[in-house]
Protein backbone atom coordinates (compact mmCIF):
# COMPACT_ATOMS: atom_id res chain seq x y z
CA UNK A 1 -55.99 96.04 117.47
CA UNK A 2 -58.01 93.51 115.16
CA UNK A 3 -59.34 90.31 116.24
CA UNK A 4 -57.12 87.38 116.72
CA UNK A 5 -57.15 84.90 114.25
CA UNK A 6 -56.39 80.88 115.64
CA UNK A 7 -56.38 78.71 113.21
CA UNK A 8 -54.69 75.37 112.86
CA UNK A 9 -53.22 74.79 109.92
CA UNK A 10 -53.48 71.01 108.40
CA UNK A 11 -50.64 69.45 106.55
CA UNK A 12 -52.21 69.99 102.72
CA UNK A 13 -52.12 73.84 103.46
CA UNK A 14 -48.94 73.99 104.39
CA UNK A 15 -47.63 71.97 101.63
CA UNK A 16 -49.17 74.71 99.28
CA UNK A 17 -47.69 76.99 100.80
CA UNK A 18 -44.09 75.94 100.02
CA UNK A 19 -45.42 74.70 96.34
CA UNK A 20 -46.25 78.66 96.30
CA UNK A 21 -50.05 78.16 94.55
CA UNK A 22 -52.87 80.30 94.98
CA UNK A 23 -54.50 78.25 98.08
CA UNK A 24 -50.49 78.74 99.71
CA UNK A 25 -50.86 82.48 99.25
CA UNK A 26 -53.58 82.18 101.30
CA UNK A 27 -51.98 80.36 104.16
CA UNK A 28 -48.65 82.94 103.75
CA UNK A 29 -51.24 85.56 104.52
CA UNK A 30 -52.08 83.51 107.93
CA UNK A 31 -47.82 83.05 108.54
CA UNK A 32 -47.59 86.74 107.94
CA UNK A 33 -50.29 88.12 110.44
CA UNK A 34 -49.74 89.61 113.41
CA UNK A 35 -53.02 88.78 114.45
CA UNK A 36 -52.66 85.38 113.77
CA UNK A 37 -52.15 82.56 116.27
CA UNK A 38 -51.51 79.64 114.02
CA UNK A 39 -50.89 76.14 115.25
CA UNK A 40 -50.21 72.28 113.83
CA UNK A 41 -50.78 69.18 114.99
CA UNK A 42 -47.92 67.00 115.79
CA UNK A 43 -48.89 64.91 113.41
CA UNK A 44 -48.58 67.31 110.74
CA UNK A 45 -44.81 67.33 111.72
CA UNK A 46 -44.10 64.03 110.53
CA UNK A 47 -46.39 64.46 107.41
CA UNK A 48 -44.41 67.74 106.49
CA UNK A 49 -41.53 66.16 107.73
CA UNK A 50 -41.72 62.84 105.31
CA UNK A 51 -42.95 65.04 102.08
CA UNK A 52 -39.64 67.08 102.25
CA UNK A 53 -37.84 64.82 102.55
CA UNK A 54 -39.37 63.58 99.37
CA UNK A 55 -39.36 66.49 97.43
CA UNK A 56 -36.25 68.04 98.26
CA UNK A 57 -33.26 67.89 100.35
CA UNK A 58 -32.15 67.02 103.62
CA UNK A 59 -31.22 70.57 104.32
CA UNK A 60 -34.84 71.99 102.66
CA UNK A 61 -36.62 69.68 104.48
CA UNK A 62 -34.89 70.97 107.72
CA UNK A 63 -35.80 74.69 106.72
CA UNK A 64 -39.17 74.04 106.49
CA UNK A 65 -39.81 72.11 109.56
CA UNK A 66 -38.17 74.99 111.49
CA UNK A 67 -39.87 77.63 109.55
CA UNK A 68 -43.14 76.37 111.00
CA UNK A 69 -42.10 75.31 113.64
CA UNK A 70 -40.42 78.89 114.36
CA UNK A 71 -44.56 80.73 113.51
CA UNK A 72 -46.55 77.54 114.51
CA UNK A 73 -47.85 76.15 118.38
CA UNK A 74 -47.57 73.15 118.03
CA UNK A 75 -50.21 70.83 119.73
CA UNK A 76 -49.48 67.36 120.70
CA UNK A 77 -51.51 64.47 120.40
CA UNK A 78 -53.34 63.07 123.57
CA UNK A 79 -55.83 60.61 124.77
CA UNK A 80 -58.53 62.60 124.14
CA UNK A 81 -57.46 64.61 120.92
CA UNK A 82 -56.84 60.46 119.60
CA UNK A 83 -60.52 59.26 121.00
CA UNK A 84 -61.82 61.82 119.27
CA UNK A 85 -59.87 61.06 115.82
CA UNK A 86 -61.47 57.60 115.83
CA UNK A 87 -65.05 58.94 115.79
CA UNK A 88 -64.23 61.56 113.24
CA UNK A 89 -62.46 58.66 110.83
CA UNK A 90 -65.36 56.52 111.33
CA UNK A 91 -68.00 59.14 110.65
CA UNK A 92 -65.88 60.42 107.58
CA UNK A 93 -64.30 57.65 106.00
CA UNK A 94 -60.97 59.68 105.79
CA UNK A 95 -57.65 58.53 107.23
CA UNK A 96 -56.61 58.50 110.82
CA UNK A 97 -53.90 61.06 110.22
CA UNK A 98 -56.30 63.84 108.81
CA UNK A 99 -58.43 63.03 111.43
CA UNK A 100 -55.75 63.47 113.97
CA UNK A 101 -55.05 66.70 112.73
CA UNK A 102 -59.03 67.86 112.51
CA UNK A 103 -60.16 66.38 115.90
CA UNK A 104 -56.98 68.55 117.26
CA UNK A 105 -58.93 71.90 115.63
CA UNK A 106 -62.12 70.46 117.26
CA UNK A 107 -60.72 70.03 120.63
CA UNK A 108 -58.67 73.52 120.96
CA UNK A 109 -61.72 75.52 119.66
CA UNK A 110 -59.59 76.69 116.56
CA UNK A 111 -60.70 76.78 113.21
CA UNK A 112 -58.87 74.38 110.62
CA UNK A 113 -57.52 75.76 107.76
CA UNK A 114 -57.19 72.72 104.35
CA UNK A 115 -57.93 72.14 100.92
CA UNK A 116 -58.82 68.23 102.19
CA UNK A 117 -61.93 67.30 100.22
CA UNK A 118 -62.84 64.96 103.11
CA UNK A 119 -63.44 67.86 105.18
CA UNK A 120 -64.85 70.53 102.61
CA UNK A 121 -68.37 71.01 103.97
CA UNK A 122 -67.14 70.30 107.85
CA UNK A 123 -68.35 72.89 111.03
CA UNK A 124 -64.96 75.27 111.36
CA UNK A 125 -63.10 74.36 108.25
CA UNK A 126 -61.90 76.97 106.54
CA UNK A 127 -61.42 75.33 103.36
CA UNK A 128 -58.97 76.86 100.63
CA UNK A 129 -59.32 74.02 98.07
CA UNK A 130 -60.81 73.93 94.83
């Protein structure tokens, strides 16, 4: 049995993934494992959520949230996970959202998986952008 692979996954991955583009096929690959343990923020909900709903139907946008939600823990945001998402937004200049969603990889121990360019050179990014 291979090593188990616990990533969480940022919003801007998993938006590739349903656009289908090469950085996508790299997150289907993390979907598809067995010996992966992906997870989202909560906040990546409503950012998944609200793009959609922007880009498709009411009915796609339901399909998507559920296929996530059906191969994704999802991890809530707290006190701490938010206290921690300040000091990351300060120290980055990126918005409180992306934060949200990094300090949450920070504070479970995972790795985060994104294309972000805010978070590119970051300790445990896993970073699929260009």
């Amino acid at each position: 049995m291979g090593l188990k692979i616990e990533l969480i996954l940022d919003t801007w991955s998993l938006i590739e993934y349903f656009r289908g583009t090469p950085a996508g096929a790299k997150v289907r690959k993390i979907l598809e494992d067995q010996n992966s343990d992906p997870a989202i923020s909560s906040i990546s909900v409503a950012e998944l959520c609200k793009w959609s709903l922007r880009t498709g139907s009411v009915e796609e946008a339901k399909e998507n949230l559920l296929f996530v939600l059906d191969r994704c823990e999802v991890v809530p945001v707290d006190t701490t996970i938010a206290r921690e998402a300040g000091k990351i937004s300060a120290e980055r200049g990126c918005g409180l959202a992306d934060a949200l969603i990094y300090a949450t990889a920070r504070l479970t121990g995972r790795q985060i998986m994104t294309g972000d360019p805010h978070f590119k050179n970051g300790k445990d990014v896993v970073y699929i952008g260009d």
